[in-house]
C-alpha atoms as a PDB file:
ATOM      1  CA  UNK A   1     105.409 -27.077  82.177  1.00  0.00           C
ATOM      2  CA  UNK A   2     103.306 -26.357  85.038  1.00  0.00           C
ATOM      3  CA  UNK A   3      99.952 -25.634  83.673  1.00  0.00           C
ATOM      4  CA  UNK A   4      98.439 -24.084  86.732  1.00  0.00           C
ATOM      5  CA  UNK A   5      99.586 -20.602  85.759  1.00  0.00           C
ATOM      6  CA  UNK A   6      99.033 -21.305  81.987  1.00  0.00           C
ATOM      7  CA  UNK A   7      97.268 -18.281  80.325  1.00  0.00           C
ATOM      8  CA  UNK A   8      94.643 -19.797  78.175  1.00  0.00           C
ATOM      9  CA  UNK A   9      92.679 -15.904  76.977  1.00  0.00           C
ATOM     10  CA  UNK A  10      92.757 -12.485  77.758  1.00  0.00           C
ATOM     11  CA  UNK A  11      90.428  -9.609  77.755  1.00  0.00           C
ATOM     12  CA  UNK A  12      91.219  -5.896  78.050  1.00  0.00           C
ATOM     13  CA  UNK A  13      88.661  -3.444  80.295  1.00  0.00           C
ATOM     14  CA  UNK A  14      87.513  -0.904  78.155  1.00  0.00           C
ATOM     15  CA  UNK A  15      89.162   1.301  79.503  1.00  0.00           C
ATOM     16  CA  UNK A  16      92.347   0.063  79.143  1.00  0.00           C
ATOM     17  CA  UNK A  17      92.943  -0.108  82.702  1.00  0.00           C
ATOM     18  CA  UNK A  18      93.007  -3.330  83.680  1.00  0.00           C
ATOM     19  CA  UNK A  19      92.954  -6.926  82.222  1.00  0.00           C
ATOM     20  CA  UNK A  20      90.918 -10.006  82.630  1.00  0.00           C
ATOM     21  CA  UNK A  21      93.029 -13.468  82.559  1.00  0.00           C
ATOM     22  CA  UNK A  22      91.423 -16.733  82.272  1.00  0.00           C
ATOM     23  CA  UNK A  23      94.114 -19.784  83.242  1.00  0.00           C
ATOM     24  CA  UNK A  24      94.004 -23.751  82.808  1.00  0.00           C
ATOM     25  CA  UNK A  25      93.609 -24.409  86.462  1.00  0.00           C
ATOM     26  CA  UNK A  26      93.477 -21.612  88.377  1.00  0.00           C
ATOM     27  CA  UNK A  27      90.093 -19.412  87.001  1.00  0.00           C
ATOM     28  CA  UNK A  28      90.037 -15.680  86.061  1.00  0.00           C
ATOM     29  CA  UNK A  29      92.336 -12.804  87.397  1.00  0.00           C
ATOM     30  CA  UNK A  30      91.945  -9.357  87.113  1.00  0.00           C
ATOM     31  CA  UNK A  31      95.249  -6.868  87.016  1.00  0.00           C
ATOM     32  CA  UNK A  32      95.446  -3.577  87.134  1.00  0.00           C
ATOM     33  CA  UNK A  33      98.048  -1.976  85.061  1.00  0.00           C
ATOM     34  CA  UNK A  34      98.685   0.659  87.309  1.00  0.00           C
ATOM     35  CA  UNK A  35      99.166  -1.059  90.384  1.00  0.00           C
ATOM     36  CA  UNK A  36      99.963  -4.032  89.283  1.00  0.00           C
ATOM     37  CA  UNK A  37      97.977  -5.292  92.078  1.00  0.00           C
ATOM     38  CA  UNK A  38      95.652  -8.793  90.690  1.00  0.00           C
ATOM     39  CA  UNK A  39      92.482  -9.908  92.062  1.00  0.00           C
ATOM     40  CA  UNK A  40      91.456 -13.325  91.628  1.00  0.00           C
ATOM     41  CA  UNK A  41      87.361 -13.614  90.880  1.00  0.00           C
ATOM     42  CA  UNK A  42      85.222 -15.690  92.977  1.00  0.00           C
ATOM     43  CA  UNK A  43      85.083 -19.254  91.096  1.00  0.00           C
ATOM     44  CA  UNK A  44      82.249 -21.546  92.446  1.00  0.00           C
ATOM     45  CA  UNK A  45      83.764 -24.742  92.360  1.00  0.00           C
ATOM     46  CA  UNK A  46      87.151 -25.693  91.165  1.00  0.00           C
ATOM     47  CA  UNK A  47      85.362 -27.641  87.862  1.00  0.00           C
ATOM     48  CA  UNK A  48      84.967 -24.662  86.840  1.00  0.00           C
ATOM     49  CA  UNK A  49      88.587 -23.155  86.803  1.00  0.00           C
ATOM     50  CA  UNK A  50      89.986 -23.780  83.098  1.00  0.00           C
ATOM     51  CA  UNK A  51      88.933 -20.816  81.368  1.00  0.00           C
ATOM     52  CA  UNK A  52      88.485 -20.970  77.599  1.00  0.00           C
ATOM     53  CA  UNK A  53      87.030 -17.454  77.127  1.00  0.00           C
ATOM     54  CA  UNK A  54      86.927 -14.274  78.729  1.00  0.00           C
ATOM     55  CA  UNK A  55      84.912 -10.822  77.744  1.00  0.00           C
ATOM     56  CA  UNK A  56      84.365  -7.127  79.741  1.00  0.00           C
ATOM     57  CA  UNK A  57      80.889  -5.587  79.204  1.00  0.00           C
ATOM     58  CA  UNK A  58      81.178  -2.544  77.120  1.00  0.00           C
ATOM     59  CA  UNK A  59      79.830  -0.556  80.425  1.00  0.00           C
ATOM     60  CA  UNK A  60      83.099  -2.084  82.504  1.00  0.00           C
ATOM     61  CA  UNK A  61      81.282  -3.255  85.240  1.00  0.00           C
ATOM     62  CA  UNK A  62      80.936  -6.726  85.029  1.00  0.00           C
ATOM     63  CA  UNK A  63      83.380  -9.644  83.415  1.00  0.00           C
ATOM     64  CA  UNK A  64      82.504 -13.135  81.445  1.00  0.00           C
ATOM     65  CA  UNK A  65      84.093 -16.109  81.609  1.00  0.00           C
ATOM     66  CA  UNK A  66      83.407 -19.577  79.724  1.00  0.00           C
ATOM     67  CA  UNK A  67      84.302 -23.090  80.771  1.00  0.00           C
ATOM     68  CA  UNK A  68      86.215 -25.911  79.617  1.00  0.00           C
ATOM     69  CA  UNK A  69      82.936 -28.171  80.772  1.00  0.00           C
ATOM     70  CA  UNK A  70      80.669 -25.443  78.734  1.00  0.00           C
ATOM     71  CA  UNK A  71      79.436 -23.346  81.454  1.00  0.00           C
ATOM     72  CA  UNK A  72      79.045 -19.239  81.648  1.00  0.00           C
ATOM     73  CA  UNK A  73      80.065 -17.253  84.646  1.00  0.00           C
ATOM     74  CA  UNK A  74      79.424 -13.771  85.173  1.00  0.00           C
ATOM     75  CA  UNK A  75      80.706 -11.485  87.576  1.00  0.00           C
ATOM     76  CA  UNK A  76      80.363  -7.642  89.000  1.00  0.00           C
ATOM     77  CA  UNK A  77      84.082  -6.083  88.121  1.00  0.00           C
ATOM     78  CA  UNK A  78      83.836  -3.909  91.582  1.00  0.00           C
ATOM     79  CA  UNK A  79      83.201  -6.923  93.815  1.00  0.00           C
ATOM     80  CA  UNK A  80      84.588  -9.932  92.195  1.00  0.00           C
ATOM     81  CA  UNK A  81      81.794 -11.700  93.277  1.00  0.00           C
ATOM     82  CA  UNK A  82      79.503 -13.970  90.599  1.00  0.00           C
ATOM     83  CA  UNK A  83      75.785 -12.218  89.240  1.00  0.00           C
ATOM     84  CA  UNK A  84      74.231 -15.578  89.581  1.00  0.00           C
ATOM     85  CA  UNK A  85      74.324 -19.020  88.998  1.00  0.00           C
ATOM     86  CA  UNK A  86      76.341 -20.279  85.848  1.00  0.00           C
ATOM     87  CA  UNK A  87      74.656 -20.649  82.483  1.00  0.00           C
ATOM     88  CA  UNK A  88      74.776 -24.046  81.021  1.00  0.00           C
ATOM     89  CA  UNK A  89      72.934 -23.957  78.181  1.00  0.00           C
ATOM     90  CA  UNK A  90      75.575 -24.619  75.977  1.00  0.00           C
ATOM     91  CA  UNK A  91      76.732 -28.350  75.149  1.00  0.00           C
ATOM     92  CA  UNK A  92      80.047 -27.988  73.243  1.00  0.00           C
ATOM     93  CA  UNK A  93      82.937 -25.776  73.594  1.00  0.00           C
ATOM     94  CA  UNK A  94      81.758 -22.116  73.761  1.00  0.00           C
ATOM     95  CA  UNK A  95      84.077 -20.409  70.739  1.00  0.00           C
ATOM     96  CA  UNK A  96      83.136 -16.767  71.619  1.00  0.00           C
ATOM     97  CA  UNK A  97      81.889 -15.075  74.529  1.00  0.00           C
ATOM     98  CA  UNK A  98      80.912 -11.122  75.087  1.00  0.00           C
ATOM     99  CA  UNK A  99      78.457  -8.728  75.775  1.00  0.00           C
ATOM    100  CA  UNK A 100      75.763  -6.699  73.780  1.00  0.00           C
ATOM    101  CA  UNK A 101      76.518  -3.048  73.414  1.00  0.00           C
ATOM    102  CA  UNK A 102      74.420  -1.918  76.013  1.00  0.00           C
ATOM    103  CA  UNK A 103      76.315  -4.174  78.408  1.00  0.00           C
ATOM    104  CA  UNK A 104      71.953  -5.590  79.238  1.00  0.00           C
ATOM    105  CA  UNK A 105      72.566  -9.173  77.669  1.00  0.00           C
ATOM    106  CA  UNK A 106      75.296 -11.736  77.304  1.00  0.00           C
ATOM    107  CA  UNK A 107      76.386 -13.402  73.780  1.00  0.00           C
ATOM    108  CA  UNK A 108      78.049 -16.425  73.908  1.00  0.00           C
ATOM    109  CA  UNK A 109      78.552 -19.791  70.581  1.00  0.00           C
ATOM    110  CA  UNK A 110      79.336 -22.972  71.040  1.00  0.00           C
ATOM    111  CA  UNK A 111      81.271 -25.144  68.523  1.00  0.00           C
ATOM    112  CA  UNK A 112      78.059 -27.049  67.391  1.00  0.00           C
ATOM    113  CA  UNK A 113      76.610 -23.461  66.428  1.00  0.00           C
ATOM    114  CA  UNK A 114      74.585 -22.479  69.089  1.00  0.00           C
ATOM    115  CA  UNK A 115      74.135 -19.083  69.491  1.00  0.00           C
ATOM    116  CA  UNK A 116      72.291 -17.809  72.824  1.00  0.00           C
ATOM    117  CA  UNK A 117      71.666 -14.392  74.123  1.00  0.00           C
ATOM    118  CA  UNK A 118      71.091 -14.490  77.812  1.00  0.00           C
ATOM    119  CA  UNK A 119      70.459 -12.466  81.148  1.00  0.00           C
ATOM    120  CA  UNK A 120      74.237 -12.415  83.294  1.00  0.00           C
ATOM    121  CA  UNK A 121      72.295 -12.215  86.249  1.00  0.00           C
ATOM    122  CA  UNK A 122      69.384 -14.741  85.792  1.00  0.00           C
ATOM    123  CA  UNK A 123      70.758 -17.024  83.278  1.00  0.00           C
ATOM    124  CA  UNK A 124      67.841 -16.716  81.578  1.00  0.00           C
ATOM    125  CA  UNK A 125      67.446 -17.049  77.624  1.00  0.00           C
ATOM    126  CA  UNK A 126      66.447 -14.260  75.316  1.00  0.00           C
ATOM    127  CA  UNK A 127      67.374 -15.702  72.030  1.00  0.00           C
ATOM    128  CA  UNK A 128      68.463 -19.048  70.585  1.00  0.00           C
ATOM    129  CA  UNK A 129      69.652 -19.370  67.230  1.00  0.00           C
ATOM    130  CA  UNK A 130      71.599 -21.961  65.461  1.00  0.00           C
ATOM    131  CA  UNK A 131      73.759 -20.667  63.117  1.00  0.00           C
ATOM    132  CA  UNK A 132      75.024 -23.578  61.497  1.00  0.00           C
ATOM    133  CA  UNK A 133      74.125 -27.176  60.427  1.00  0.00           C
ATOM    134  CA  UNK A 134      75.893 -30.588  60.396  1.00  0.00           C
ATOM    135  CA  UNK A 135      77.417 -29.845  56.910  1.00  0.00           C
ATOM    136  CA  UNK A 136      78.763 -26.492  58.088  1.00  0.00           C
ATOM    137  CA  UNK A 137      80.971 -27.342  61.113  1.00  0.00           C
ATOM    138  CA  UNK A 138      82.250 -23.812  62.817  1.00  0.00           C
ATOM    139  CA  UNK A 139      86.067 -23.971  62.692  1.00  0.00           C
ATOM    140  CA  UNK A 140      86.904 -19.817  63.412  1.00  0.00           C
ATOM    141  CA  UNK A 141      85.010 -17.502  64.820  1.00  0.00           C
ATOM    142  CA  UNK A 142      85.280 -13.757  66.401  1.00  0.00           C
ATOM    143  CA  UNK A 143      82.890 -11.572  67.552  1.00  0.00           C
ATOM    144  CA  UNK A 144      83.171  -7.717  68.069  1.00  0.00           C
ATOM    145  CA  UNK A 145      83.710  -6.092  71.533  1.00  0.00           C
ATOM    146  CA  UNK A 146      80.515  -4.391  70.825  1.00  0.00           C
ATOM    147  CA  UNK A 147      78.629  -7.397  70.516  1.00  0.00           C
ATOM    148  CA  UNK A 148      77.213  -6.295  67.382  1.00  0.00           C
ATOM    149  CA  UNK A 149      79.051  -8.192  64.444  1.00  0.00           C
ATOM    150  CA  UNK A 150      79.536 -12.430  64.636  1.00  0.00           C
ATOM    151  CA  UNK A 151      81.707 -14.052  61.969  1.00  0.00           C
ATOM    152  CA  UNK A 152      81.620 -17.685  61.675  1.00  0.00           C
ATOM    153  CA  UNK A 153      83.472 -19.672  58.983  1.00  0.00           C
ATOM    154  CA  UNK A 154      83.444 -23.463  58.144  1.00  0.00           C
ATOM    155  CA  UNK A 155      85.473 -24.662  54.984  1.00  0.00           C
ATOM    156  CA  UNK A 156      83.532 -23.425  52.693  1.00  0.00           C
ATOM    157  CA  UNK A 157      82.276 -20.149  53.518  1.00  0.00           C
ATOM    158  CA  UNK A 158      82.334 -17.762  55.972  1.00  0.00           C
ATOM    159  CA  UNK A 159      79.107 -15.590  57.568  1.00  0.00           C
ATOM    160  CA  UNK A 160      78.715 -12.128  58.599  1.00  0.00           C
ATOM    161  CA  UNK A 161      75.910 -12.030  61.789  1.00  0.00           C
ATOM    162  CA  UNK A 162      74.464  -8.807  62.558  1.00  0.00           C
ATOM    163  CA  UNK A 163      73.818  -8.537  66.473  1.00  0.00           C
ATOM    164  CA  UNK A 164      70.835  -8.991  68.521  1.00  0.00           C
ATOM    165  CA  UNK A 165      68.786  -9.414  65.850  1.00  0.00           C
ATOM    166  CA  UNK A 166      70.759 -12.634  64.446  1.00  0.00           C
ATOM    167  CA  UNK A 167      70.433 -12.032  60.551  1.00  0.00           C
ATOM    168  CA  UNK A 168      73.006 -12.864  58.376  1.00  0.00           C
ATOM    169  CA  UNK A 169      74.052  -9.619  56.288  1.00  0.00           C
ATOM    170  CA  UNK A 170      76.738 -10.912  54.063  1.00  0.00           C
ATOM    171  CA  UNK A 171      78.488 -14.086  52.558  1.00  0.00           C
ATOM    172  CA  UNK A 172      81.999 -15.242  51.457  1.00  0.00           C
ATOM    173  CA  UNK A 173      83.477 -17.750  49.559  1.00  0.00           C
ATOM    174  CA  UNK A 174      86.243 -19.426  51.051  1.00  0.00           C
ATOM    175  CA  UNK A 175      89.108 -20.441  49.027  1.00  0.00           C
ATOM    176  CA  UNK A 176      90.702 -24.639  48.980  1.00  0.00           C
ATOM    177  CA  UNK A 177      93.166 -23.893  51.488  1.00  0.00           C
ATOM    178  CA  UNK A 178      92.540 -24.115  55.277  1.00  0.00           C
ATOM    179  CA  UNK A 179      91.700 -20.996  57.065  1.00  0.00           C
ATOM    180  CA  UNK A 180      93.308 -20.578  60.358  1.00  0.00           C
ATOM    181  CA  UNK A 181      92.859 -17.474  62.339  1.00  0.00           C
ATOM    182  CA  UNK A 182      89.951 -14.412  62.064  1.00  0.00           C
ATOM    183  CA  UNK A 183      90.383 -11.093  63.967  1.00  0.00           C
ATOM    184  CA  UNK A 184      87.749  -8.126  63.796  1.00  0.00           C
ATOM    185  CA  UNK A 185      88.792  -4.411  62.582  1.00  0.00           C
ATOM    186  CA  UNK A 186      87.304  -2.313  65.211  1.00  0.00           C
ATOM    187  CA  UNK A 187      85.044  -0.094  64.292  1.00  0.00           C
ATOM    188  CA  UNK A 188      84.384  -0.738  60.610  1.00  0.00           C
ATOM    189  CA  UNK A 189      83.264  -4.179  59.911  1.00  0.00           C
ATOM    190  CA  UNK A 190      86.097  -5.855  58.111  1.00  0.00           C
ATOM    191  CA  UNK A 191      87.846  -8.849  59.038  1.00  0.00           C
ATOM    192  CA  UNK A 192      91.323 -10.456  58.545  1.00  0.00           C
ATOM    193  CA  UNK A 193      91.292 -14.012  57.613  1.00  0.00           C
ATOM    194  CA  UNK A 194      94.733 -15.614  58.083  1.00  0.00           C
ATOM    195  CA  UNK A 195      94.844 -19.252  55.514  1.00  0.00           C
ATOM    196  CA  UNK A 196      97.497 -21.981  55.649  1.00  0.00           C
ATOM    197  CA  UNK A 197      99.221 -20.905  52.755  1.00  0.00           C
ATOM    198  CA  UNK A 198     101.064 -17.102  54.051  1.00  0.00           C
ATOM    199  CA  UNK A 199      97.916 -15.322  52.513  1.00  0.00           C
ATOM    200  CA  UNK A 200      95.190 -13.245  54.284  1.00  0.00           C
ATOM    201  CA  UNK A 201      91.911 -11.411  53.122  1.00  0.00           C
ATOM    202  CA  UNK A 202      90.275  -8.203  54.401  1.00  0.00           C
ATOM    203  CA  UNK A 203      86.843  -9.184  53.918  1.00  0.00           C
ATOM    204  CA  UNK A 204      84.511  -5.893  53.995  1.00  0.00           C
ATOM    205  CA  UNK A 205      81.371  -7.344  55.043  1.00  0.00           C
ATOM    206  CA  UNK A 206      79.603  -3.912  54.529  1.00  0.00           C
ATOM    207  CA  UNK A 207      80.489  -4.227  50.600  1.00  0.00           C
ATOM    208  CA  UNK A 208      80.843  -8.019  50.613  1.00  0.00           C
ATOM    209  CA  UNK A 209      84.422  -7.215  48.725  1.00  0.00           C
ATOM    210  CA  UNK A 210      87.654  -8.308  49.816  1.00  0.00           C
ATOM    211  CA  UNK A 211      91.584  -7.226  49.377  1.00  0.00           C
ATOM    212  CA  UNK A 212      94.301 -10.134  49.511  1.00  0.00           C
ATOM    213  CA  UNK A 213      97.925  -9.821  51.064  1.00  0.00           C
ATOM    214  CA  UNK A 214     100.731 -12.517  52.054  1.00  0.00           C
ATOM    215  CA  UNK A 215     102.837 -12.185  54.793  1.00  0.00           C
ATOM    216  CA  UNK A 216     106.288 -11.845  54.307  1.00  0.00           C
ATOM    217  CA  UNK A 217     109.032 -13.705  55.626  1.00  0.00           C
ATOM    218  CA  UNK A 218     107.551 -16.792  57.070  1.00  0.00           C
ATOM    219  CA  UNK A 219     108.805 -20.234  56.254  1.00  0.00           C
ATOM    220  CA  UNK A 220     105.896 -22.918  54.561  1.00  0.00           C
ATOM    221  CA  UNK A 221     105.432 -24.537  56.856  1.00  0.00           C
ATOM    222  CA  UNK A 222     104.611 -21.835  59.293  1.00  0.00           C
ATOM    223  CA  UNK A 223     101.236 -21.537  61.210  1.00  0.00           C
ATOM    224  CA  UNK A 224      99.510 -18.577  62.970  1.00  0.00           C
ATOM    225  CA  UNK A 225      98.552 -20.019  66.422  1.00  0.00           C
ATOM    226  CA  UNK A 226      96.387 -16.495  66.907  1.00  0.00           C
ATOM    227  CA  UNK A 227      96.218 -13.136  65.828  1.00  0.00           C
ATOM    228  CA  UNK A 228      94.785  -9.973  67.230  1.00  0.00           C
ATOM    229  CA  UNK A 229      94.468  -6.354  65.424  1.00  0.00           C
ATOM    230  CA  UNK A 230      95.425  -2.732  66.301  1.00  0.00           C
ATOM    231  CA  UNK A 231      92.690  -0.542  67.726  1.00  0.00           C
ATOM    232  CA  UNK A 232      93.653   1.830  64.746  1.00  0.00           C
ATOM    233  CA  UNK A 233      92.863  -1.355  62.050  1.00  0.00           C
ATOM    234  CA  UNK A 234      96.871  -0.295  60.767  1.00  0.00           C
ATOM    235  CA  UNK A 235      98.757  -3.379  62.649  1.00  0.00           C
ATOM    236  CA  UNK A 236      98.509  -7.249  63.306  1.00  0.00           C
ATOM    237  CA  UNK A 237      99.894  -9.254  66.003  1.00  0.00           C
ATOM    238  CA  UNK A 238     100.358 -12.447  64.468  1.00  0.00           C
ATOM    239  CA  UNK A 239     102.080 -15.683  66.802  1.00  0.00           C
ATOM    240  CA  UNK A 240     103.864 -18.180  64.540  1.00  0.00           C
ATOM    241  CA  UNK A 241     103.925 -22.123  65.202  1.00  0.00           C
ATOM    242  CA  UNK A 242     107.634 -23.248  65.946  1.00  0.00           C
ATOM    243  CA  UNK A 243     109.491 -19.636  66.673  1.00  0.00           C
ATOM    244  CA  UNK A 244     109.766 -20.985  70.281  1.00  0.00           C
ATOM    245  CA  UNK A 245     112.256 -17.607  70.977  1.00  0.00           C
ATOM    246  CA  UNK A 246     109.908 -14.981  69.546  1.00  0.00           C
ATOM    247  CA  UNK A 247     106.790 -16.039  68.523  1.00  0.00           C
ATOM    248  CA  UNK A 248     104.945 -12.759  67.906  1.00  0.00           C
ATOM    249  CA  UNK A 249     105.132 -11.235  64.610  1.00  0.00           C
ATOM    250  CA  UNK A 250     103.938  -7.624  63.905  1.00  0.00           C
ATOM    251  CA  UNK A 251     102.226  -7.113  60.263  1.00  0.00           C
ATOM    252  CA  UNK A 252     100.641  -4.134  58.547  1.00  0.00           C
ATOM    253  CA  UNK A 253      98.314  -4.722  56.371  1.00  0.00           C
ATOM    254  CA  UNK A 254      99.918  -5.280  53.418  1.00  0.00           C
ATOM    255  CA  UNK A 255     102.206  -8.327  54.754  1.00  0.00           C
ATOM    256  CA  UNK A 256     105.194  -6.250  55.201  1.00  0.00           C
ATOM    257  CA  UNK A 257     106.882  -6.772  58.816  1.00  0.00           C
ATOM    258  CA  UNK A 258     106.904  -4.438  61.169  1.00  0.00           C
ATOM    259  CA  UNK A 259     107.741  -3.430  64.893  1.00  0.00           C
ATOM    260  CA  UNK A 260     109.980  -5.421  67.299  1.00  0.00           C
ATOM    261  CA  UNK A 261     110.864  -8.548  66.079  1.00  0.00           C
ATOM    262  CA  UNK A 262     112.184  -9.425  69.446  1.00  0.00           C
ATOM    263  CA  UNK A 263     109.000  -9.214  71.310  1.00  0.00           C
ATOM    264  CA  UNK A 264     109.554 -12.555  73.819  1.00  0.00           C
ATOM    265  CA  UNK A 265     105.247 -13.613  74.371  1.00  0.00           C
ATOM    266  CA  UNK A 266     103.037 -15.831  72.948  1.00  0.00           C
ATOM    267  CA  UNK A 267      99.017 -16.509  72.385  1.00  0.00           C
ATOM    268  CA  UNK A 268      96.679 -15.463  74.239  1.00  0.00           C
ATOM    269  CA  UNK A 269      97.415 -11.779  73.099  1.00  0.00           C
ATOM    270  CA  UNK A 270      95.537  -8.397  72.577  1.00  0.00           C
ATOM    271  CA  UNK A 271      95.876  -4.723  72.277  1.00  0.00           C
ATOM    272  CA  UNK A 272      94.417  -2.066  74.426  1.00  0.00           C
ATOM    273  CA  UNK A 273      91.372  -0.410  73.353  1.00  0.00           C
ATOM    274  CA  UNK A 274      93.264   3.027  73.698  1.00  0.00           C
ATOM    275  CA  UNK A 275      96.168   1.752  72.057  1.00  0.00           C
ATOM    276  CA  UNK A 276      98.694   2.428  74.646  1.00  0.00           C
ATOM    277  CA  UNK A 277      99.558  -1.584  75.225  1.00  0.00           C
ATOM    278  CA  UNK A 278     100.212  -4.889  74.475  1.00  0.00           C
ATOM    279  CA  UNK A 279      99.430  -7.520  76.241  1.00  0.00           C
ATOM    280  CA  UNK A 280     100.191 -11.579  75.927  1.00  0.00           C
ATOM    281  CA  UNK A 281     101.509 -14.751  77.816  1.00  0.00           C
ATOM    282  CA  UNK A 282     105.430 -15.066  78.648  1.00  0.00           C
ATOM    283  CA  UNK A 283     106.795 -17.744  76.691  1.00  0.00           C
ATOM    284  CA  UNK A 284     107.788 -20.499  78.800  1.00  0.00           C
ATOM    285  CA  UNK A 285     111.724 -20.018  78.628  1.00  0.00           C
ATOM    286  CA  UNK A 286     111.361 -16.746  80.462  1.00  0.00           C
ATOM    287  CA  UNK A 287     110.159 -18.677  84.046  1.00  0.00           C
ATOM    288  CA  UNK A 288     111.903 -20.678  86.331  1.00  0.00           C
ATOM    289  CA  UNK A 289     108.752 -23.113  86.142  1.00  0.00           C
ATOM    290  CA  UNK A 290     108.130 -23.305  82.613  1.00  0.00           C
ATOM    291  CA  UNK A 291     105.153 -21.330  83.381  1.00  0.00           C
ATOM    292  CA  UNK A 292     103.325 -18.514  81.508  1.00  0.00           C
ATOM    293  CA  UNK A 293     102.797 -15.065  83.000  1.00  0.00           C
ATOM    294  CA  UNK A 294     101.293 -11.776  81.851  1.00  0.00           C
ATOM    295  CA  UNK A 295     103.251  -9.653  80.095  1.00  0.00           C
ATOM    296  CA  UNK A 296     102.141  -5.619  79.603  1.00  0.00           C
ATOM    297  CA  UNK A 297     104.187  -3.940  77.359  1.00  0.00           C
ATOM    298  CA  UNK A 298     103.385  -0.086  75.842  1.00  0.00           C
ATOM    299  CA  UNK A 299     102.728  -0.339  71.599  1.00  0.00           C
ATOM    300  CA  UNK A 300     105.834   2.186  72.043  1.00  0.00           C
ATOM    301  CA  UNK A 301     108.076  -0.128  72.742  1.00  0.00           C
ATOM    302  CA  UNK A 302     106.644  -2.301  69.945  1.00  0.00           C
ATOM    303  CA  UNK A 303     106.342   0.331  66.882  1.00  0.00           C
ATOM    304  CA  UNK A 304     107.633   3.500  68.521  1.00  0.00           C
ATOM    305  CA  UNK A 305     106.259   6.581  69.443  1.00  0.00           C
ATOM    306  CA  UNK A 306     104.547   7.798  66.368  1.00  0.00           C
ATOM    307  CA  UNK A 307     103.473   4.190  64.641  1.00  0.00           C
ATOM    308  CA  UNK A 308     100.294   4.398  66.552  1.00  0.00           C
ATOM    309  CA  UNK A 309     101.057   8.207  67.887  1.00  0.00           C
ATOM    310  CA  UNK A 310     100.402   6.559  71.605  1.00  0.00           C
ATOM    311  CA  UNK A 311     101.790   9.377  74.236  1.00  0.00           C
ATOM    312  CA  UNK A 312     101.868   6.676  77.278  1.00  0.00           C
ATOM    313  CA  UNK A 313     104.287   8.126  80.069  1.00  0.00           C
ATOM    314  CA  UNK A 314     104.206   4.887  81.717  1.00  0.00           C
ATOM    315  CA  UNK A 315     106.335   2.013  80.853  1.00  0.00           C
ATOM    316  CA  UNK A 316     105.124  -1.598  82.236  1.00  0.00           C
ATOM    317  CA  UNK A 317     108.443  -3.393  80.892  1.00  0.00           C
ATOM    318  CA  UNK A 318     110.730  -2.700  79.182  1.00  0.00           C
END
């Protein structure tokens, strides 16, 4: 497999508009769904080009990347060109990445827990906060696109962060079995947490409560790779270890299966913040390469029209 045009994360505008890529080799690109026309952002040096992380400010006008070698990039959405010189303040993989809700600062946490709130232009720090210790290693992680709720979860517990001001609001228990995958509701502070035994929570971290579900139909052995939830909180994208033909699944939130079952992508994935797509890597079978390439498809074509009651006239594939 050629990993030059390997998709490594995705990031809609908020808009919906367009889409952010960040690739193994080859940096960040930005498509337009419209056009279909892609822009390739302005990478400083080519040790900078695997992309682990990739975020939109909430105001649309400037883009976030992280690093394989740790480093921030930020860069105005209109030119393509950077804000300033990388940050480097982390010194571990950076987890999450995004953007406060008044688009002003940068968020970004590292694996070791280091949590910094920085300037995109200058670089320079606002806040630093650790928010974990050596007995609390940070295995999963999301952040909202707001920038105003951080989970983080080790294997014993996982931690509700309230955004800029870094407080810790609520607590969970975690259960003996290995949690895999978190995803953030939009819009009302719950989050799914996907374990290794077919079971997810809904953790409330207003309330502190949670409601448990299993998903149906998956072997024992099977492992969610990544999972990403409907702008409406109804429906979750879930990509299963080993279905090398179709390894998407579509979940509501009781377990039961829904949607296309014969949706041909894999991880990175996400829905549009209107609702109207879904977007997520090729899977390798479908190039002549062995590559991975963006696919856009409309959440019609996934749940039909009234699933999601998305009215999109235009169809990206179908």
């Amino acid at each position: 497999m050629s990993l030059a045009n390997t998709l490594t994360c995705l990031a809609f505008s908020p808009d919906g508009q367009k889409i952010a890529t960040g690739t193994a080799r080859s940096g960040v690109t930005v498509t337009d769904i419209s056009s279909e026309s892609e822009y390739k952002l302005d990478m400083l040096a080519d040790a900078h080009a695997h992309v682990v992380a990739v975020a939109w400010s909430p105001d649309s006008e400037n883009i976030m990347s992280a690093s394989l070698d740790h480093t921030m990039h930020c860069w105005n959405a209109t030119s393509l060109h950077p804000l300033g010189p990388p940050f480097e303040g982390h010194k571990d993989l950076v987890l999450a990445a995004g953007f406060l809700r008044d688009s002003s600062r940068a968020i970004s946490l590292s694996r070791d827990g280091e949590l910094f709130i920085w300037d995109p232009g200058s670089g320079v720090i606002n806040r630093h906060v650790t928010v974990s210790d050596a007995a609390q290693t940070i295995y999963v992680v999301a952040l909202s696109i707001d920038g105003t709720l951080l989970v983080t979860t080790g294997t014993k517990e996982g931690v509700a962060w309230e955004i800029p001001t870094c407080v810790q609001t609520t607590k969970i228990a975690l259960p003996d079995i290995p949690l895999l995958q978190a995803a953030l509701i939009p819009n009302n502070r719950q989050v799914v947490l996907a374990f290794g035994d077919k079971s997810f929570w809904i953790w409330d971290t207003n309330t502190g409560t949670h409601d448990d579900a299993r998903f149906e139909g998956l072997d024992e052995d099977a492992i969610p790779l990544a999972m990403a939830v409907s702008p409406d909180g109804r429906f979750l994208a879930l990509d299963i270890d080993g279905d090398n033909d179709c390894p998407i699944h579509f979940y509501d939130m009781k377990g039961h299966e829904v949607g296309n079952s014969n949706v041909k992508c894999t991880h990175p994935f996400a829905f549009s913040p209107d609702g109207k797509y879904f977007a997520a890597a090729s899977v390798p079978s479908d190039s002549k390469d062995g590559s991975y390439k963006l696919v856009i498809r409309p959440v019609e074509k996934i749940f039909g029209p009234s699933a999601l009651d998305v009215r999109s006239s235009s169809m990206v594939e179908d």
